[in-house]
PDB file of N, CA and C in Angstrom:
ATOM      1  N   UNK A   1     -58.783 -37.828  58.414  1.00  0.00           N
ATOM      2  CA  UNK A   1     -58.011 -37.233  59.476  1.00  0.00           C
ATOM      3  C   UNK A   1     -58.197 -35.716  59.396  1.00  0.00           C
ATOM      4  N   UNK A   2     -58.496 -35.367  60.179  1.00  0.00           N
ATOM      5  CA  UNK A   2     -58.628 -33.489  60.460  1.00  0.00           C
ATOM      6  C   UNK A   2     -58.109 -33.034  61.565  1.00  0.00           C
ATOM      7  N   UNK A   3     -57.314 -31.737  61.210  1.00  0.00           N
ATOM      8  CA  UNK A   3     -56.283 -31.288  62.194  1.00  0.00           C
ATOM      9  C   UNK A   3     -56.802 -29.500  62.153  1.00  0.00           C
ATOM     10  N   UNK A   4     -56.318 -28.789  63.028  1.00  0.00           N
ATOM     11  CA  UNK A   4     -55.994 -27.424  62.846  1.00  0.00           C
ATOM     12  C   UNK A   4     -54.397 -27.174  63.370  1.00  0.00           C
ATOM     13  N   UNK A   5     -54.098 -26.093  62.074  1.00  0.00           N
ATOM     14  CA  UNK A   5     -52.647 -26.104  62.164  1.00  0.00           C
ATOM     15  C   UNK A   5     -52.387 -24.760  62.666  1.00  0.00           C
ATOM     16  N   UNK A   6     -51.625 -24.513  63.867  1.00  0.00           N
ATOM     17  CA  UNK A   6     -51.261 -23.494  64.159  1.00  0.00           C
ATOM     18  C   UNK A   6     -50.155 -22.641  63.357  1.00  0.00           C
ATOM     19  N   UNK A   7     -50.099 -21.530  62.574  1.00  0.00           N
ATOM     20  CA  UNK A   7     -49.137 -21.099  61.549  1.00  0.00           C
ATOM     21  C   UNK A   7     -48.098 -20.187  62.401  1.00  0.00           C
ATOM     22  N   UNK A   8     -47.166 -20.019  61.658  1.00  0.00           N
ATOM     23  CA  UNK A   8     -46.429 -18.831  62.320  1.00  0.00           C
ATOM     24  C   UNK A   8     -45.921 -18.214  61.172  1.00  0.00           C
ATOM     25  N   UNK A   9     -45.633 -17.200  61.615  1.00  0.00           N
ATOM     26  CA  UNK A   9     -45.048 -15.669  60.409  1.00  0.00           C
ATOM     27  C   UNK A   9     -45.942 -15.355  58.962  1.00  0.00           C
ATOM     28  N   UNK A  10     -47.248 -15.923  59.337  1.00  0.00           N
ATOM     29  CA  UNK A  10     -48.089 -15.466  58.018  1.00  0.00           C
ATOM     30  C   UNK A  10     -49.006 -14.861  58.812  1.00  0.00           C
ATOM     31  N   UNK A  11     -49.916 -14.140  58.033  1.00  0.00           N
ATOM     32  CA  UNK A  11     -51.451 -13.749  57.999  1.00  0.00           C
ATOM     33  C   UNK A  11     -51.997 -14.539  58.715  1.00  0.00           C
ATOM     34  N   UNK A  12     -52.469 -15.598  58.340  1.00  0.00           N
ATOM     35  CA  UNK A  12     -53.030 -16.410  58.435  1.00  0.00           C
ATOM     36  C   UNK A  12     -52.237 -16.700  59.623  1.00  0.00           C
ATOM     37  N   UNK A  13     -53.224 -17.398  60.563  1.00  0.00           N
ATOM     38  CA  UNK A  13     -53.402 -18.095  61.877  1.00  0.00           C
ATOM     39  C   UNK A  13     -53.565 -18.839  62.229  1.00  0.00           C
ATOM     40  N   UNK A  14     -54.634 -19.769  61.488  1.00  0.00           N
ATOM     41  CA  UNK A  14     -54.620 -21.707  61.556  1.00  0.00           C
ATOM     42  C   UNK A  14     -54.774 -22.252  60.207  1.00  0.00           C
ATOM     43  N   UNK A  15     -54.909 -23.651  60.220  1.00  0.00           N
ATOM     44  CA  UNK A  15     -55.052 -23.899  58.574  1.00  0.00           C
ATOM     45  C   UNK A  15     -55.646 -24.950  59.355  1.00  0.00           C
ATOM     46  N   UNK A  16     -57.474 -25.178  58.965  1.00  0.00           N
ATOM     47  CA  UNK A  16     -58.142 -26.965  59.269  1.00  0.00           C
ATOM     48  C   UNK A  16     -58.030 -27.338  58.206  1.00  0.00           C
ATOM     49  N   UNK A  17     -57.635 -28.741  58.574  1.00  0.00           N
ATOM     50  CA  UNK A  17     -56.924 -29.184  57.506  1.00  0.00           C
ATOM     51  C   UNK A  17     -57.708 -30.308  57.538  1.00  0.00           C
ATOM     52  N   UNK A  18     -58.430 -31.412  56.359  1.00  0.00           N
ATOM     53  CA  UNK A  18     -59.444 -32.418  56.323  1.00  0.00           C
ATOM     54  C   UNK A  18     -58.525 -33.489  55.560  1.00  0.00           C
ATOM     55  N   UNK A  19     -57.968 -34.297  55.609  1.00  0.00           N
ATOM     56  CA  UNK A  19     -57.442 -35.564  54.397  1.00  0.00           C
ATOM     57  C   UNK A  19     -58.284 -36.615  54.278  1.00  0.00           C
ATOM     58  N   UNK A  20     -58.459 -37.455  53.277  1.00  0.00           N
ATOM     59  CA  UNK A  20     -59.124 -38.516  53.155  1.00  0.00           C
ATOM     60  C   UNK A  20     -57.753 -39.505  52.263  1.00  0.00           C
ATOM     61  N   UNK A  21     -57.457 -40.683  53.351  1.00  0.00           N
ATOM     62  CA  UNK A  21     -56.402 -41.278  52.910  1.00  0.00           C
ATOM     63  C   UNK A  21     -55.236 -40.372  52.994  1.00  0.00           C
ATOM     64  N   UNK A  22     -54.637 -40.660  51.486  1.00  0.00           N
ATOM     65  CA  UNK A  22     -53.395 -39.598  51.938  1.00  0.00           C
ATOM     66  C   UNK A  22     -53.749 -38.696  50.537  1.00  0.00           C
ATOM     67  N   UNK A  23     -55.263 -38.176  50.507  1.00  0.00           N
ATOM     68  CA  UNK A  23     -55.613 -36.898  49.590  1.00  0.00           C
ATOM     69  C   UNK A  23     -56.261 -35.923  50.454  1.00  0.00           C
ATOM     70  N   UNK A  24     -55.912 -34.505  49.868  1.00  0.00           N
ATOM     71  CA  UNK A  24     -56.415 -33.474  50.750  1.00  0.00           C
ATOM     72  C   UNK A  24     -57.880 -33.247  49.891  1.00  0.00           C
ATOM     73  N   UNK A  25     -58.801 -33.661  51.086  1.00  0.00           N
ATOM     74  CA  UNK A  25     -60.527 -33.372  51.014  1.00  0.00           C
ATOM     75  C   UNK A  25     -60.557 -31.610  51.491  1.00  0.00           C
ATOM     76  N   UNK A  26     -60.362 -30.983  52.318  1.00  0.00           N
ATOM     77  CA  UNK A  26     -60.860 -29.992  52.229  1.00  0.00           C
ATOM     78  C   UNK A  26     -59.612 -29.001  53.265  1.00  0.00           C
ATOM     79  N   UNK A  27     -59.291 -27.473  52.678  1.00  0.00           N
ATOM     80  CA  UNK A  27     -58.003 -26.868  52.938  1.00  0.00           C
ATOM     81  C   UNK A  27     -59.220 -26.034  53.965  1.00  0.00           C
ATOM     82  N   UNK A  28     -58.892 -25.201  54.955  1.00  0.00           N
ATOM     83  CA  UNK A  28     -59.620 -23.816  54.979  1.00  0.00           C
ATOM     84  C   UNK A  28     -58.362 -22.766  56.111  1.00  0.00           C
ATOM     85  N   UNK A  29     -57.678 -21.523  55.314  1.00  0.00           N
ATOM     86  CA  UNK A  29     -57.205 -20.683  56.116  1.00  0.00           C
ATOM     87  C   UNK A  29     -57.792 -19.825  56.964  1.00  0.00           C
ATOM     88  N   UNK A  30     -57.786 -19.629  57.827  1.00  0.00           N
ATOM     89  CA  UNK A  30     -58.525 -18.996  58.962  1.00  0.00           C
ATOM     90  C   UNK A  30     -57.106 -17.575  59.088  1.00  0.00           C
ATOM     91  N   UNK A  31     -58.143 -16.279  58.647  1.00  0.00           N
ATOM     92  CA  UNK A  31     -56.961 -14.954  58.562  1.00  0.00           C
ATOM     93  C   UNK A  31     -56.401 -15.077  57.094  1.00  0.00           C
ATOM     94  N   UNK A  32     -55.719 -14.053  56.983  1.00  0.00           N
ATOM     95  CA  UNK A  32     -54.835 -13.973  55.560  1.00  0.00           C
ATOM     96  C   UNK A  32     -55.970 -13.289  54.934  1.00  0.00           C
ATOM     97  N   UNK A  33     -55.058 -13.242  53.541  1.00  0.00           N
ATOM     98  CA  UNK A  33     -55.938 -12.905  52.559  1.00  0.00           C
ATOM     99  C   UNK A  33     -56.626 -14.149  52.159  1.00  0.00           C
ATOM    100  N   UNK A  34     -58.042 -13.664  51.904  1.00  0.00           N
ATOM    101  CA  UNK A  34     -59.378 -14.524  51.652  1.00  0.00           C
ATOM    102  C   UNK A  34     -59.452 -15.354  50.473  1.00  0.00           C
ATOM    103  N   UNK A  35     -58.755 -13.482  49.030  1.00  0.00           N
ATOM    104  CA  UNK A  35     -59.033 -14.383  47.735  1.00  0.00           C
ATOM    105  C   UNK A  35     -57.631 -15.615  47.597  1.00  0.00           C
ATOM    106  N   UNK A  36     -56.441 -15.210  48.072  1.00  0.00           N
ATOM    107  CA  UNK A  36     -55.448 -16.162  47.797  1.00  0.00           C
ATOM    108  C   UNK A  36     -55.805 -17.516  48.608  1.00  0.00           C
ATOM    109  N   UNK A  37     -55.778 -17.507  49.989  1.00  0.00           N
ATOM    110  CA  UNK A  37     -56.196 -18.401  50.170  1.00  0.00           C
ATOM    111  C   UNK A  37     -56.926 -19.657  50.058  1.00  0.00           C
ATOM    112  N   UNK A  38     -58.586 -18.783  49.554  1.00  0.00           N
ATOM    113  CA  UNK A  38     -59.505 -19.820  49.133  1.00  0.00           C
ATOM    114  C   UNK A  38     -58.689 -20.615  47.882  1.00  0.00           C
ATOM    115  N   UNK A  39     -58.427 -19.746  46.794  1.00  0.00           N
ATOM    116  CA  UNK A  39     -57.759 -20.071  45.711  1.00  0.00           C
ATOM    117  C   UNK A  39     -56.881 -21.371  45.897  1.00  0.00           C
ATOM    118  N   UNK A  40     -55.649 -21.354  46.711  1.00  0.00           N
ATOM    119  CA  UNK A  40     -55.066 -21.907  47.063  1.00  0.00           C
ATOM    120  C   UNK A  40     -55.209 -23.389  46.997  1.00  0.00           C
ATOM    121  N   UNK A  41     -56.742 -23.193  48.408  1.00  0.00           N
ATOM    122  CA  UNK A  41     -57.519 -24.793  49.376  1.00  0.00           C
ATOM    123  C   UNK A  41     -58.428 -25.135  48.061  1.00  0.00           C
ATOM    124  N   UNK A  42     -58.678 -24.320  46.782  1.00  0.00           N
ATOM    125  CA  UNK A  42     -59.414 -25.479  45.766  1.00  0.00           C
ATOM    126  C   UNK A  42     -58.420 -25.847  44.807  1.00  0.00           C
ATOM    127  N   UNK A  43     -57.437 -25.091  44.429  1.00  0.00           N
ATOM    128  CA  UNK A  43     -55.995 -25.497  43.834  1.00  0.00           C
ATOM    129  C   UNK A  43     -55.771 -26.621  44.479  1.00  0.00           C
ATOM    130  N   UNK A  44     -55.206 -27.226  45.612  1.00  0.00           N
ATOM    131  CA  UNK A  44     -54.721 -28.780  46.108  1.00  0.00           C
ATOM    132  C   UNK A  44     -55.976 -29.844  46.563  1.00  0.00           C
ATOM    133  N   UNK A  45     -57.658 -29.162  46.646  1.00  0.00           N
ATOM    134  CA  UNK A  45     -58.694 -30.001  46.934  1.00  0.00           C
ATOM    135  C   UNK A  45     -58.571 -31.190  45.124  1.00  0.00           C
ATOM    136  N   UNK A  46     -57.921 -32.237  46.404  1.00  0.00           N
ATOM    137  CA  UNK A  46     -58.208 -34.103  45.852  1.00  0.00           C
ATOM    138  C   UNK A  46     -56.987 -34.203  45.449  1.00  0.00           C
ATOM    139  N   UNK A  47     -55.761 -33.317  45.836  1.00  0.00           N
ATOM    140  CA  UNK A  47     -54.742 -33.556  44.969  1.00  0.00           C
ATOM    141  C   UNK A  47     -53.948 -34.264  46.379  1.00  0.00           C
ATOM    142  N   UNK A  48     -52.756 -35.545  45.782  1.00  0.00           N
ATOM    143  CA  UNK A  48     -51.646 -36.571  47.192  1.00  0.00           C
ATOM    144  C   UNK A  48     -51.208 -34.944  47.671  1.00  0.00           C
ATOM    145  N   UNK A  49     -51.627 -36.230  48.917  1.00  0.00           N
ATOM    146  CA  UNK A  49     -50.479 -35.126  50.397  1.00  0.00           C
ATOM    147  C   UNK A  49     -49.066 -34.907  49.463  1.00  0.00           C
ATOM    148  N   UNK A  50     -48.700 -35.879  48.976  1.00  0.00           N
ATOM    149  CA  UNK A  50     -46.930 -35.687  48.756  1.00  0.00           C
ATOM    150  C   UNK A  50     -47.004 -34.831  47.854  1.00  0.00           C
ATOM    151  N   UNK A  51     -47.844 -34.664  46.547  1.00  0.00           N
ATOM    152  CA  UNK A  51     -47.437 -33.614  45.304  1.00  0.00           C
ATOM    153  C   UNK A  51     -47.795 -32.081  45.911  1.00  0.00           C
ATOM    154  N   UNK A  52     -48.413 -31.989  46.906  1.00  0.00           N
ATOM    155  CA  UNK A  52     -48.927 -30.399  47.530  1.00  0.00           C
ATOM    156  C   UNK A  52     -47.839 -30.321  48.156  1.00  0.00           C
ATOM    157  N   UNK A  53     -47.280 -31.025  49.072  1.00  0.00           N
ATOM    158  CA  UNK A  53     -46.116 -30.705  49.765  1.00  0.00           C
ATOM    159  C   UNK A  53     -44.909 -30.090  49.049  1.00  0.00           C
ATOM    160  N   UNK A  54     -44.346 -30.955  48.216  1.00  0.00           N
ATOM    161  CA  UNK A  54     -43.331 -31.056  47.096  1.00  0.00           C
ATOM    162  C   UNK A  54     -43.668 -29.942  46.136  1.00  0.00           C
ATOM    163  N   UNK A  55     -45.071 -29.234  46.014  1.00  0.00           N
ATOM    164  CA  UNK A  55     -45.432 -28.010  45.303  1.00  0.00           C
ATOM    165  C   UNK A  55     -45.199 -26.546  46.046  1.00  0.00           C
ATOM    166  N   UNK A  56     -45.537 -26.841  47.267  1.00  0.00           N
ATOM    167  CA  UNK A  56     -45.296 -25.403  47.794  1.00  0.00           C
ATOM    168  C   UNK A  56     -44.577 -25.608  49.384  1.00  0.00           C
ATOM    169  N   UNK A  57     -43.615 -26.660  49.760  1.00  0.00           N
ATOM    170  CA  UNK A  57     -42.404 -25.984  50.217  1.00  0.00           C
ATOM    171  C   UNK A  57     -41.667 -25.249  49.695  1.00  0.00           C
ATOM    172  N   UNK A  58     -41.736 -23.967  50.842  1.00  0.00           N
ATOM    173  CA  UNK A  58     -40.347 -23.263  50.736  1.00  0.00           C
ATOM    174  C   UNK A  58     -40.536 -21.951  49.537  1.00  0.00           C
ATOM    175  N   UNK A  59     -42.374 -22.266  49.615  1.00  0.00           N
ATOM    176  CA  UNK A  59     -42.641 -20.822  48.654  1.00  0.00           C
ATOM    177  C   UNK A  59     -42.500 -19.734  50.047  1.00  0.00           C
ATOM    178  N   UNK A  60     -41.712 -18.315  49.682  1.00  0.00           N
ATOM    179  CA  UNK A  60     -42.027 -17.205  50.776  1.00  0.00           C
ATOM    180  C   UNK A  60     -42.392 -16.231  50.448  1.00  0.00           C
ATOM    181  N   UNK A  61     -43.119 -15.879  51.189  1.00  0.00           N
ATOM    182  CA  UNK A  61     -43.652 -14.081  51.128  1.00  0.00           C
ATOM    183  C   UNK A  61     -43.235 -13.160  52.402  1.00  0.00           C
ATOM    184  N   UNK A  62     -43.131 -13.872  53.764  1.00  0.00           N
ATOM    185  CA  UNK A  62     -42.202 -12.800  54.086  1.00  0.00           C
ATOM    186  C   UNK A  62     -42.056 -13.669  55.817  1.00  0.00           C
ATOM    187  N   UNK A  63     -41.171 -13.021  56.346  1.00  0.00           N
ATOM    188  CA  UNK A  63     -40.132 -13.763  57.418  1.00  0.00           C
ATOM    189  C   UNK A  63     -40.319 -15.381  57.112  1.00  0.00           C
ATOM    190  N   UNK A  64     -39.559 -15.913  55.871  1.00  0.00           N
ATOM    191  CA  UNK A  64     -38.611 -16.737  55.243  1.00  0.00           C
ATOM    192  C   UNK A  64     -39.766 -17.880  55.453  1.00  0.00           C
ATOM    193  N   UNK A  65     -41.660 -17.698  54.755  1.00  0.00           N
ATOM    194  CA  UNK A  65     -41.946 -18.215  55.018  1.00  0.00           C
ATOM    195  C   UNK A  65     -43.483 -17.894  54.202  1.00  0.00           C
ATOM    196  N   UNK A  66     -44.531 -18.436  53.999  1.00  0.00           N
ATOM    197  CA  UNK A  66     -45.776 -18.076  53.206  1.00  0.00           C
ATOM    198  C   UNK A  66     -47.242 -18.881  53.670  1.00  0.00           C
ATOM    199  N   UNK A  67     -48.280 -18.855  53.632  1.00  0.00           N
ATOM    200  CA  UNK A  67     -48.917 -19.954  54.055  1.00  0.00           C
ATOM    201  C   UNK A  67     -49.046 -21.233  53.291  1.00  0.00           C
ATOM    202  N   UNK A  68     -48.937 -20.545  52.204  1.00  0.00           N
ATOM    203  CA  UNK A  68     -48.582 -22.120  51.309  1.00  0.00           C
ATOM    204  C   UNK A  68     -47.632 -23.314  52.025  1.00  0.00           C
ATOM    205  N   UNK A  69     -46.445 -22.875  52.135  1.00  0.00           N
ATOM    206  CA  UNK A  69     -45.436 -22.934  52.820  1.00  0.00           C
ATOM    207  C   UNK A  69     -46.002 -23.423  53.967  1.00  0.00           C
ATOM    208  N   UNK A  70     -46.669 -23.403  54.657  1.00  0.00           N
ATOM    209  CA  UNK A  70     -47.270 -23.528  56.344  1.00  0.00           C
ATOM    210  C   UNK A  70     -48.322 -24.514  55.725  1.00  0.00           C
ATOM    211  N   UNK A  71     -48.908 -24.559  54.681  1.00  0.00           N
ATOM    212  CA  UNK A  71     -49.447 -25.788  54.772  1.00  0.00           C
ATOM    213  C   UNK A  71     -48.923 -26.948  54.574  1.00  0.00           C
ATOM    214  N   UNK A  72     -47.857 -27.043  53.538  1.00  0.00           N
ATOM    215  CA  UNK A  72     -46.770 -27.981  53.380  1.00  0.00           C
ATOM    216  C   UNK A  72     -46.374 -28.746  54.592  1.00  0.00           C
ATOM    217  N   UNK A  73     -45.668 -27.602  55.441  1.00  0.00           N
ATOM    218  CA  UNK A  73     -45.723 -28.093  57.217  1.00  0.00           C
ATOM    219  C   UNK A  73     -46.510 -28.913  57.842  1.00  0.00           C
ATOM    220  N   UNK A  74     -47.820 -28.135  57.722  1.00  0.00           N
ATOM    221  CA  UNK A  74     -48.383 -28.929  58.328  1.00  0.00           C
ATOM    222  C   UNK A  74     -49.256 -30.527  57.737  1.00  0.00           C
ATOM    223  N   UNK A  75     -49.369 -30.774  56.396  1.00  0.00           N
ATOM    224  CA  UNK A  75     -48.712 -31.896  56.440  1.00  0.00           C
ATOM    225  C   UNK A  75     -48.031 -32.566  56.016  1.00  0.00           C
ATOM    226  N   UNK A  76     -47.015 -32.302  55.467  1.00  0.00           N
ATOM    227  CA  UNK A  76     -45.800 -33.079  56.242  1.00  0.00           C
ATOM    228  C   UNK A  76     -46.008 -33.785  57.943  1.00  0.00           C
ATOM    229  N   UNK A  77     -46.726 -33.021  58.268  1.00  0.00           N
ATOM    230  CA  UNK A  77     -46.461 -33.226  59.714  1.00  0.00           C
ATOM    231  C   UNK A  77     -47.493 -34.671  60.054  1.00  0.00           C
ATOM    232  N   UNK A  78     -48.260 -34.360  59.539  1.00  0.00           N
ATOM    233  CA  UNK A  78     -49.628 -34.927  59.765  1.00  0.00           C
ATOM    234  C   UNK A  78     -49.520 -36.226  58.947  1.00  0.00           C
ATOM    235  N   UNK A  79     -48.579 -36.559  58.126  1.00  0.00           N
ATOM    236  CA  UNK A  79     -48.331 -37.484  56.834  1.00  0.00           C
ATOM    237  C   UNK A  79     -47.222 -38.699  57.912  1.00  0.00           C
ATOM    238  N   UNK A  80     -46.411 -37.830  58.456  1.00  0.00           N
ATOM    239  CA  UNK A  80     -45.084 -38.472  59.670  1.00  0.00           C
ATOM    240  C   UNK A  80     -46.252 -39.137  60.573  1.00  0.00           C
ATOM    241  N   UNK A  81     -47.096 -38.129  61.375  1.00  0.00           N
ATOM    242  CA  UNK A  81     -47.673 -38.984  62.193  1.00  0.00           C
ATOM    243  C   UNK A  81     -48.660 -40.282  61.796  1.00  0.00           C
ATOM    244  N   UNK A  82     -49.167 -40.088  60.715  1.00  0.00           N
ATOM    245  CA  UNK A  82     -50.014 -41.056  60.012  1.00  0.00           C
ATOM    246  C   UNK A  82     -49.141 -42.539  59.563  1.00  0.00           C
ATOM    247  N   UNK A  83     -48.214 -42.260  59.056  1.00  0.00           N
ATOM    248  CA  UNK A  83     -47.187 -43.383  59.179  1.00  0.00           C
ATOM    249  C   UNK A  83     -46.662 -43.670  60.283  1.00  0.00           C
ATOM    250  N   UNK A  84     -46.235 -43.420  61.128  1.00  0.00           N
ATOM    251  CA  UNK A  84     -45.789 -43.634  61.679  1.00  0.00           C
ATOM    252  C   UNK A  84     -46.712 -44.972  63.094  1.00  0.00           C
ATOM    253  N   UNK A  85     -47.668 -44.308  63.068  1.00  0.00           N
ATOM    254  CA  UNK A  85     -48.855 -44.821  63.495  1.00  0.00           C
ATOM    255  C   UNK A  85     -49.304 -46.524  62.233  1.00  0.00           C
ATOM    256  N   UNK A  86     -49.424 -46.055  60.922  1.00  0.00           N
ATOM    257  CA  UNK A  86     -48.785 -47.294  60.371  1.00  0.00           C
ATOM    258  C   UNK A  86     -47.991 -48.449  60.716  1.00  0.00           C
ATOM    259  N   UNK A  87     -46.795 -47.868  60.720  1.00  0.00           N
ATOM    260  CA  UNK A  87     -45.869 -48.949  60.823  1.00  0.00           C
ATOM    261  C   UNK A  87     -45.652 -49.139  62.525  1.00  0.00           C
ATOM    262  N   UNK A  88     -46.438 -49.122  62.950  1.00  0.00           N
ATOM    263  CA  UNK A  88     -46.583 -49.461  64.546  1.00  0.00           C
ATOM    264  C   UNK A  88     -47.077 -50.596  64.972  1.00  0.00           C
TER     265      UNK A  88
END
């Protein structure tokens, strides 16, 4: 499943986002800072949707919010629709 995530109140501007199953295959921030970022998308590359989520909700760096944080969002988001579509 691959998405682009529209962010709000970071640097950063989208997040494509790649899963395989429910593991994240490949992160990439588009904007922000470059070195945190990349850092970041090989920090959670192969690691469950749920332990990345549960790792960096609710980290902030500024208007009550981080991209870490914005990736969490987005999936979460992407995890709801995938089930949900499941149990359908």
């Amino acid at each position: 499943m691959k998405t682009t995530y529209t962010t709000y109140g970071t640097c950063a501007k989208f997040i494509d986002i790649e899963l395989e199953d429910e593991f994240v295959k490949e992160i990439r921030f588009i904007g922000g800072c470059a070195g945190n970022a990349k850092g970041v998308a090989a920090l959670v590359r192969g690691m469950p949707v749920d332990d990345v989520i549960a790792r960096l909700r609710g980290l902030e760096c500024r208007s009550g919010t981080s991209c870490p944080d914005q990736l969490s969002q987005a999936l979460a988001g992407m995890m709801e629709k995938q089930r949900e579509k499941m149990s359908a």
